[in-house]
Protein backbone atom coordinates (compact mmCIF):
# COMPACT_ATOMS: atom_id res chain seq x y z
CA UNK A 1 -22.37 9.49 -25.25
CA UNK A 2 -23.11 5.65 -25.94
CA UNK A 3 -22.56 6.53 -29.73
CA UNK A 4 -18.65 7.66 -28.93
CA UNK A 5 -16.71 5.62 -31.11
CA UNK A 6 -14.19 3.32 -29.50
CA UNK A 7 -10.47 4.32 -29.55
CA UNK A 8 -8.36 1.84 -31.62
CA UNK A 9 -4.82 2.05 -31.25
CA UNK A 10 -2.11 2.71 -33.79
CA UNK A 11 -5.28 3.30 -35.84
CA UNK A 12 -4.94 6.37 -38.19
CA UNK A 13 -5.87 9.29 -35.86
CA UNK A 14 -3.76 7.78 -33.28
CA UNK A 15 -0.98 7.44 -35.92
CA UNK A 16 -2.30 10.67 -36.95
CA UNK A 17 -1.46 12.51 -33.28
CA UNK A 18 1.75 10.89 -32.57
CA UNK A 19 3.19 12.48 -36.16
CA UNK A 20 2.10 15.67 -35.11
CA UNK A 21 3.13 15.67 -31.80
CA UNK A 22 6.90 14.88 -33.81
CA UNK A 23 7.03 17.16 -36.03
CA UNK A 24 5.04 20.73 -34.61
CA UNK A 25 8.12 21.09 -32.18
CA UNK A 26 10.54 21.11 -34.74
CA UNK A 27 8.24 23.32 -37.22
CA UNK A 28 7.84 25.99 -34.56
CA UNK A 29 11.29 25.70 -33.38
CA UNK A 30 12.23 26.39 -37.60
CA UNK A 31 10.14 29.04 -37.40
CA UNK A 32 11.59 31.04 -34.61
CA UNK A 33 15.37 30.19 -35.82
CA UNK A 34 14.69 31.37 -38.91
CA UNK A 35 12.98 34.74 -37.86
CA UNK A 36 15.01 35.16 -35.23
CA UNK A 37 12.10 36.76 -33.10
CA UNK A 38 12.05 36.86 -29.57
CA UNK A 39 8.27 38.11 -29.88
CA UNK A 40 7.38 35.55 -32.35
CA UNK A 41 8.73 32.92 -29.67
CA UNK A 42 6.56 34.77 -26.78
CA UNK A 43 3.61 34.45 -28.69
CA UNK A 44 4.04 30.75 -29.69
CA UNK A 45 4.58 30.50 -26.32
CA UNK A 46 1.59 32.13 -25.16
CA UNK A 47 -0.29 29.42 -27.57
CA UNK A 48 1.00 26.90 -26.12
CA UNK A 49 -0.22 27.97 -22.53
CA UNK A 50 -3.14 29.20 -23.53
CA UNK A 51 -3.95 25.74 -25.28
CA UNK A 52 -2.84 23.55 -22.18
CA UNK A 53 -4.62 26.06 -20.20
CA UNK A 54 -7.97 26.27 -21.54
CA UNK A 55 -8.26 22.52 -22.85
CA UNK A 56 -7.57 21.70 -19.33
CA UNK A 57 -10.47 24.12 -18.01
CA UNK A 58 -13.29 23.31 -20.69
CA UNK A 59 -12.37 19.70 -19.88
CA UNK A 60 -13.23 20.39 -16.50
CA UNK A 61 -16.18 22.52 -16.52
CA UNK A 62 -17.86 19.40 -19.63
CA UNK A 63 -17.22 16.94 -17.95
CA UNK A 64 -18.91 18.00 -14.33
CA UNK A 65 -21.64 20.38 -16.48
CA UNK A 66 -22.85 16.24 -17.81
CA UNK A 67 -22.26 15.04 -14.35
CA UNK A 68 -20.03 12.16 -15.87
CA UNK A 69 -17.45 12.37 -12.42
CA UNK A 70 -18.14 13.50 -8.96
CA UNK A 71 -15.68 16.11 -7.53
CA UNK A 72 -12.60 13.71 -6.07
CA UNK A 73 -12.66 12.85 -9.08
CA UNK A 74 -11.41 15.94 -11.11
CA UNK A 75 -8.58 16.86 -8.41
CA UNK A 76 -5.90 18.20 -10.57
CA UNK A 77 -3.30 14.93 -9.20
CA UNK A 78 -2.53 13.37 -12.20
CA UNK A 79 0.63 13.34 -13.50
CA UNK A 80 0.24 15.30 -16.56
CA UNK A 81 -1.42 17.68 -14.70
CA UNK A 82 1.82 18.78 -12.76
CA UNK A 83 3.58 18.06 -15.51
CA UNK A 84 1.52 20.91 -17.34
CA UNK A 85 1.99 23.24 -14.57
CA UNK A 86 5.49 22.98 -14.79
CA UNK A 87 6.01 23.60 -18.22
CA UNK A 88 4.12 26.66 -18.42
CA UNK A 89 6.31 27.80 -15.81
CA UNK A 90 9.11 26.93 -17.69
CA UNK A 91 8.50 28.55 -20.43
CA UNK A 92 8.08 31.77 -19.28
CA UNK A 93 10.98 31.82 -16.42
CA UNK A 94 12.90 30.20 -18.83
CA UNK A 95 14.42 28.65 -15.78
CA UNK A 96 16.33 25.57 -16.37
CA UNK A 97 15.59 23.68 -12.95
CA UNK A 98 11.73 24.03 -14.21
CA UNK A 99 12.74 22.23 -17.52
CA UNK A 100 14.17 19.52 -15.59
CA UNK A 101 11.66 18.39 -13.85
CA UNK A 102 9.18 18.94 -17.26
CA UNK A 103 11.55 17.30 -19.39
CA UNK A 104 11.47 13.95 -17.15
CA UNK A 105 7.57 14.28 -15.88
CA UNK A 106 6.88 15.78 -19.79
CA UNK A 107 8.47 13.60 -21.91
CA UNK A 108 8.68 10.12 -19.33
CA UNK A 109 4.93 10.01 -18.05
CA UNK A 110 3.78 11.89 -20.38
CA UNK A 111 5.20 10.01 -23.65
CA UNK A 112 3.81 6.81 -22.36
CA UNK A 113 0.24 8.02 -22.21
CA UNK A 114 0.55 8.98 -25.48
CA UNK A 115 2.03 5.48 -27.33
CA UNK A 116 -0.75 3.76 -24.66
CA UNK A 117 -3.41 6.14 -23.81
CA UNK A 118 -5.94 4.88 -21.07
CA UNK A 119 -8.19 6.17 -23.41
CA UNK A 120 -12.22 4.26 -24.30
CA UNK A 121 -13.01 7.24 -26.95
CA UNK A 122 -12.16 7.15 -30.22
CA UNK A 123 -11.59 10.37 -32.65
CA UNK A 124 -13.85 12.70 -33.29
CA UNK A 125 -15.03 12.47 -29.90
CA UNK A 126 -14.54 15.41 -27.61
CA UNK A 127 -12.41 13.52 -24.91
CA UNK A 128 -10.58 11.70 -27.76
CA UNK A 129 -9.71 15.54 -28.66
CA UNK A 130 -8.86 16.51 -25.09
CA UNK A 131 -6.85 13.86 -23.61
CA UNK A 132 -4.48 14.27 -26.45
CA UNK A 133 -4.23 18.14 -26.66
CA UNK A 134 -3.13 18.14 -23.19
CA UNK A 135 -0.65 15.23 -23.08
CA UNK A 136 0.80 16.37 -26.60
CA UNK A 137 0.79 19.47 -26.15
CA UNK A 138 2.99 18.62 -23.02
CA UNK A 139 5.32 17.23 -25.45
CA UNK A 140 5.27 19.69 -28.09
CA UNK A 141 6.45 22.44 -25.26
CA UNK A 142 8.73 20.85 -23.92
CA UNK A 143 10.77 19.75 -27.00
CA UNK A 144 10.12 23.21 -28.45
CA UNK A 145 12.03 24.72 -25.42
CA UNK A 146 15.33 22.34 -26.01
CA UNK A 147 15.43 23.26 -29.53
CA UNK A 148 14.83 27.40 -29.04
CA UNK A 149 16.79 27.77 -25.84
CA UNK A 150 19.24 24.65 -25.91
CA UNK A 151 17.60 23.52 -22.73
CA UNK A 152 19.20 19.62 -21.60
CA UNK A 153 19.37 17.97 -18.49
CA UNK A 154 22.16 17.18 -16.44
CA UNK A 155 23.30 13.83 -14.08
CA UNK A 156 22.00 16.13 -11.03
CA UNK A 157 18.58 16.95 -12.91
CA UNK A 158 18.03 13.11 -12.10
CA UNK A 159 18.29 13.60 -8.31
CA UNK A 160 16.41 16.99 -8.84
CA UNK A 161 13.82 15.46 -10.65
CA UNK A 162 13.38 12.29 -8.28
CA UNK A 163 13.08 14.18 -5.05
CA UNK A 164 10.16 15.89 -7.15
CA UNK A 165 8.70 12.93 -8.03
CA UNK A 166 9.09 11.29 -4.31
CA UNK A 167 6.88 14.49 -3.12
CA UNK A 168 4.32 13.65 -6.32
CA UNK A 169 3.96 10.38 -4.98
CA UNK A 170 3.65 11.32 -1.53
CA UNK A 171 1.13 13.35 -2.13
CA UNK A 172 -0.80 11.16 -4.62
CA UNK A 173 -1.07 8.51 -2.73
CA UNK A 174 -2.88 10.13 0.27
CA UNK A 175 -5.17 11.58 -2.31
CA UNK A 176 -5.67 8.28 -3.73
CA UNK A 177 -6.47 6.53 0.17
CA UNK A 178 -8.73 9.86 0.75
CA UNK A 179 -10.51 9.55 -2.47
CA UNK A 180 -10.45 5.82 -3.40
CA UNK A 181 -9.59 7.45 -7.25
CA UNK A 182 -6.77 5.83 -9.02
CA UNK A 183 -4.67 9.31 -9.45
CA UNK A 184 -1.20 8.35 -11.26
CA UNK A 185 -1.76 4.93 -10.53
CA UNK A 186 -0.71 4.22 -7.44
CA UNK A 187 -4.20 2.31 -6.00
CA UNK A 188 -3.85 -0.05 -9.06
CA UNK A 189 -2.39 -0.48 -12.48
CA UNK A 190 -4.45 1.36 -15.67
CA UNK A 191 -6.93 -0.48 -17.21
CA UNK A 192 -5.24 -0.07 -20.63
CA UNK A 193 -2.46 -1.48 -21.79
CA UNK A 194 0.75 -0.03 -20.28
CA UNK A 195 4.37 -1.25 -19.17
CA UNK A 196 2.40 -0.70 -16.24
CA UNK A 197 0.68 -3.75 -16.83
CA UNK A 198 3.91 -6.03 -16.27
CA UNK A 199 4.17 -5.17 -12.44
CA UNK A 200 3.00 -6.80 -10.05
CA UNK A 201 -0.75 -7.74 -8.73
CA UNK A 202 0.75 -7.29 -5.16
CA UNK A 203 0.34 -3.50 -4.21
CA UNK A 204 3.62 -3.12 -2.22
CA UNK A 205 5.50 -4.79 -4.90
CA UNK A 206 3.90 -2.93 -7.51
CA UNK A 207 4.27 0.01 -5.73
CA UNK A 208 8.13 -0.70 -5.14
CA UNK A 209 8.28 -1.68 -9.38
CA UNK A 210 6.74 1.26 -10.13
CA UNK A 211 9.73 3.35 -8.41
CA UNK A 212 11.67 1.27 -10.40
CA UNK A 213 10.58 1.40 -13.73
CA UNK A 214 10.48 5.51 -13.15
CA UNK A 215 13.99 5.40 -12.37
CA UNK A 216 14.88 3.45 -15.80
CA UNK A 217 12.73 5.90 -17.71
CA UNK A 218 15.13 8.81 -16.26
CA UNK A 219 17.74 6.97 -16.83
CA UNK A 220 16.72 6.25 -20.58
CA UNK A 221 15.99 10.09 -21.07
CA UNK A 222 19.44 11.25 -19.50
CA UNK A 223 21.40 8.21 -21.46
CA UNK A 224 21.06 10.03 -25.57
CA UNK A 225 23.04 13.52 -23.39
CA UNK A 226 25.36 11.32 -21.82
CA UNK A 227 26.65 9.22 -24.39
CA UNK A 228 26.78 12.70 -26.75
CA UNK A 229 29.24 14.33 -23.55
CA UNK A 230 31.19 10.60 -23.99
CA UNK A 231 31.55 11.42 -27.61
CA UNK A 232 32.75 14.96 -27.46
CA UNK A 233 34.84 14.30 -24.65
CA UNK A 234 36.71 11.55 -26.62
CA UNK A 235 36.93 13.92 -29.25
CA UNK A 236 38.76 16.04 -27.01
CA UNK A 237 40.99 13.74 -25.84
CA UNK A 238 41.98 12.25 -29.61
CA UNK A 239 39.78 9.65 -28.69
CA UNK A 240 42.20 7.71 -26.39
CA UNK A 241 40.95 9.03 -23.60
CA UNK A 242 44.09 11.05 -22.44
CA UNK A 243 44.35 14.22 -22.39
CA UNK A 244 45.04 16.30 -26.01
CA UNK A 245 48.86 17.06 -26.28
CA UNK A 246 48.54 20.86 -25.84
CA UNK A 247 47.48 20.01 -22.54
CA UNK A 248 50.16 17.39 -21.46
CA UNK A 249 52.88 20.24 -22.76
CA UNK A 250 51.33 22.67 -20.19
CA UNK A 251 52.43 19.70 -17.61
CA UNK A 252 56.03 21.14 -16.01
CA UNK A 253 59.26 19.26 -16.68
C-alpha cells in the first residue's frame, strides 16, 4: 500500500479518464441510434448497472477485508453514492423525475469530483481504478440517457431537485455529527483541491456557501436548455419576440 503511486492531476491517466468519460456516452448512444435496438439499449444498460453496482460492492468488501476504514466509515452517504442509486433507477423506469434529480446530483457533484478528485492514489492503483469507475460511470449513464431517450430538465426539475438535495443534506449531516466522518462535506471542506476550497473556514458560513454554490451549479446545468427554449422561441416569433403573423390573423377584428 505505501508503494501506491501518488495521483497527479491533469496527468495523462487523469487526462486519460476525463476523454473517456466524453466520448463512451456518445459512442454507445451511436450505437443504439444506429441499430435501432431496444435490446441492445437494455443490455448496455444492464452494463452500466452492473458496473456501478459491483465496483461499488468489491470496493466495499477490499477495503474493510484490509481493515483500511472502520464501519461509519463505509456508510453509503456520499453523494455519488445516491447519485448512483438514482441513476440505476432511472434507467430502468425510464422515469423522467428520476433523471432529474441524476442529471443535477450526476453531472453537478459528480462532475466536480472528477476535474478535482479527493483522490491520494495514482493509476494503476486499485482505488485510482475505483473512485473513477464509479464517479464516471455516473456520468457516462446519465448523458447516455439524454442522448437515447431525449431526457432534459425543466425550470421545476430545479425545485424538484433542491428539495432532494435539502433531505441529502439533512440527512448527511446527522450522519456526519453521529459519525465524526466528513460524508459530502458538510463537517469540513475536502482536503483536495475543490471550489470547495474558496468557502469559508467558519462552519455556518461555509455551510450557508455551500447551499449557495449548489444552487449556481443547478443553475449552470439548467442555463445551456434555457437559452436553447430562448432561441427556438424567438424563432417562433420571427425573432422579434411577437407573436408569428398566422397567429395575430387568428386575433378577431
Amino acid at each position: 500500500m505505501q508503494d501506491a503511486p501518488e495521483f497527479q492531476p491533469y496527468g495523462l491517466p487523469h487526462l486519460t479518464v476525463i476523454f473517456l468519460t466524453i466520448v463512451l456516452p456518445f459512442a454507445l448512444a451511436a450505437i443504439v441510434q444506429r441499430t435501432r435496438s431496444q435490446r441492445l439499449e437494455k443490455v448496455i444498460i444492464g452494463v452500466l448497472s452492473a458496473v456501478l453496482l459491483v465496483n461499488y460492492i468489491v470496493y466495499l468488501l477490499f477495503i474493510r477485508s484490509q481493515g483500511l476504514v472502520d464501519w461509519w466509515q463505509m456508510l453509503p452517504m456520499q453523494m455519488c453514492d445516491w447519485g448512483m442509486v438514482v441513476v440505476i433507477v432511472a434507467m430502468w423506469t425510464g422515469s423522467q423525475r428520476w433523471f432529474e434529480v441524476a442529471y443535477f446530483w450526476g453531472i453537478g457533484g459528480t462532475l466536480q469530483a472528477v476535474l478535482t478528485p479527493n483522490l491520494r492514489f495514482g493509476f494503476p492503483d486499485w482505488r485510482f481504478i475505483s473512485f473513477f469507475t464509479s464517479h464516471c460511470g455516473i456520468i457516462i449513464s446519465v448523458v447516455f440517457l439524454m442522448l437515447t431517450r431525449r431526457y432534459r430538465p425543466y425550470p421545476m426539475s430545479i425545485v424538484r431537485v433542491w428539495l432532494w438535495s435539502e433531505f441529502y443534506f439533512v440527512v448527511t449531516l446527522i450522519t456526519d455529527e453521529m459519525t465524526g466522518f466528513n460524508y459530502g462535506f458538510v463537517l469540513h471542506k475536502p482536503e483536495a483541491f475543490s471550489i470547495l476550497s474558496f468557502l469559508s473556514d467558519s462552519r455556518p458560513l461555509y455551510l450557508l456557501q455551500m447551499h449557495g454554490v449548489a444552487l449556481l451549479f443547478f443553475l449552470g446545468l439548467y442555463a445551456p436548455f434555457a437559452v436553447v427554449d430562448l432561441f427556438r422561441r424567438g424563432q417562433s416569433t420571427g425573432g422579434s419576440g411577437e407573436p408569428p403573423l398566422s397567429e395575430i390573423e387568428r386575433v378577431p377584428r
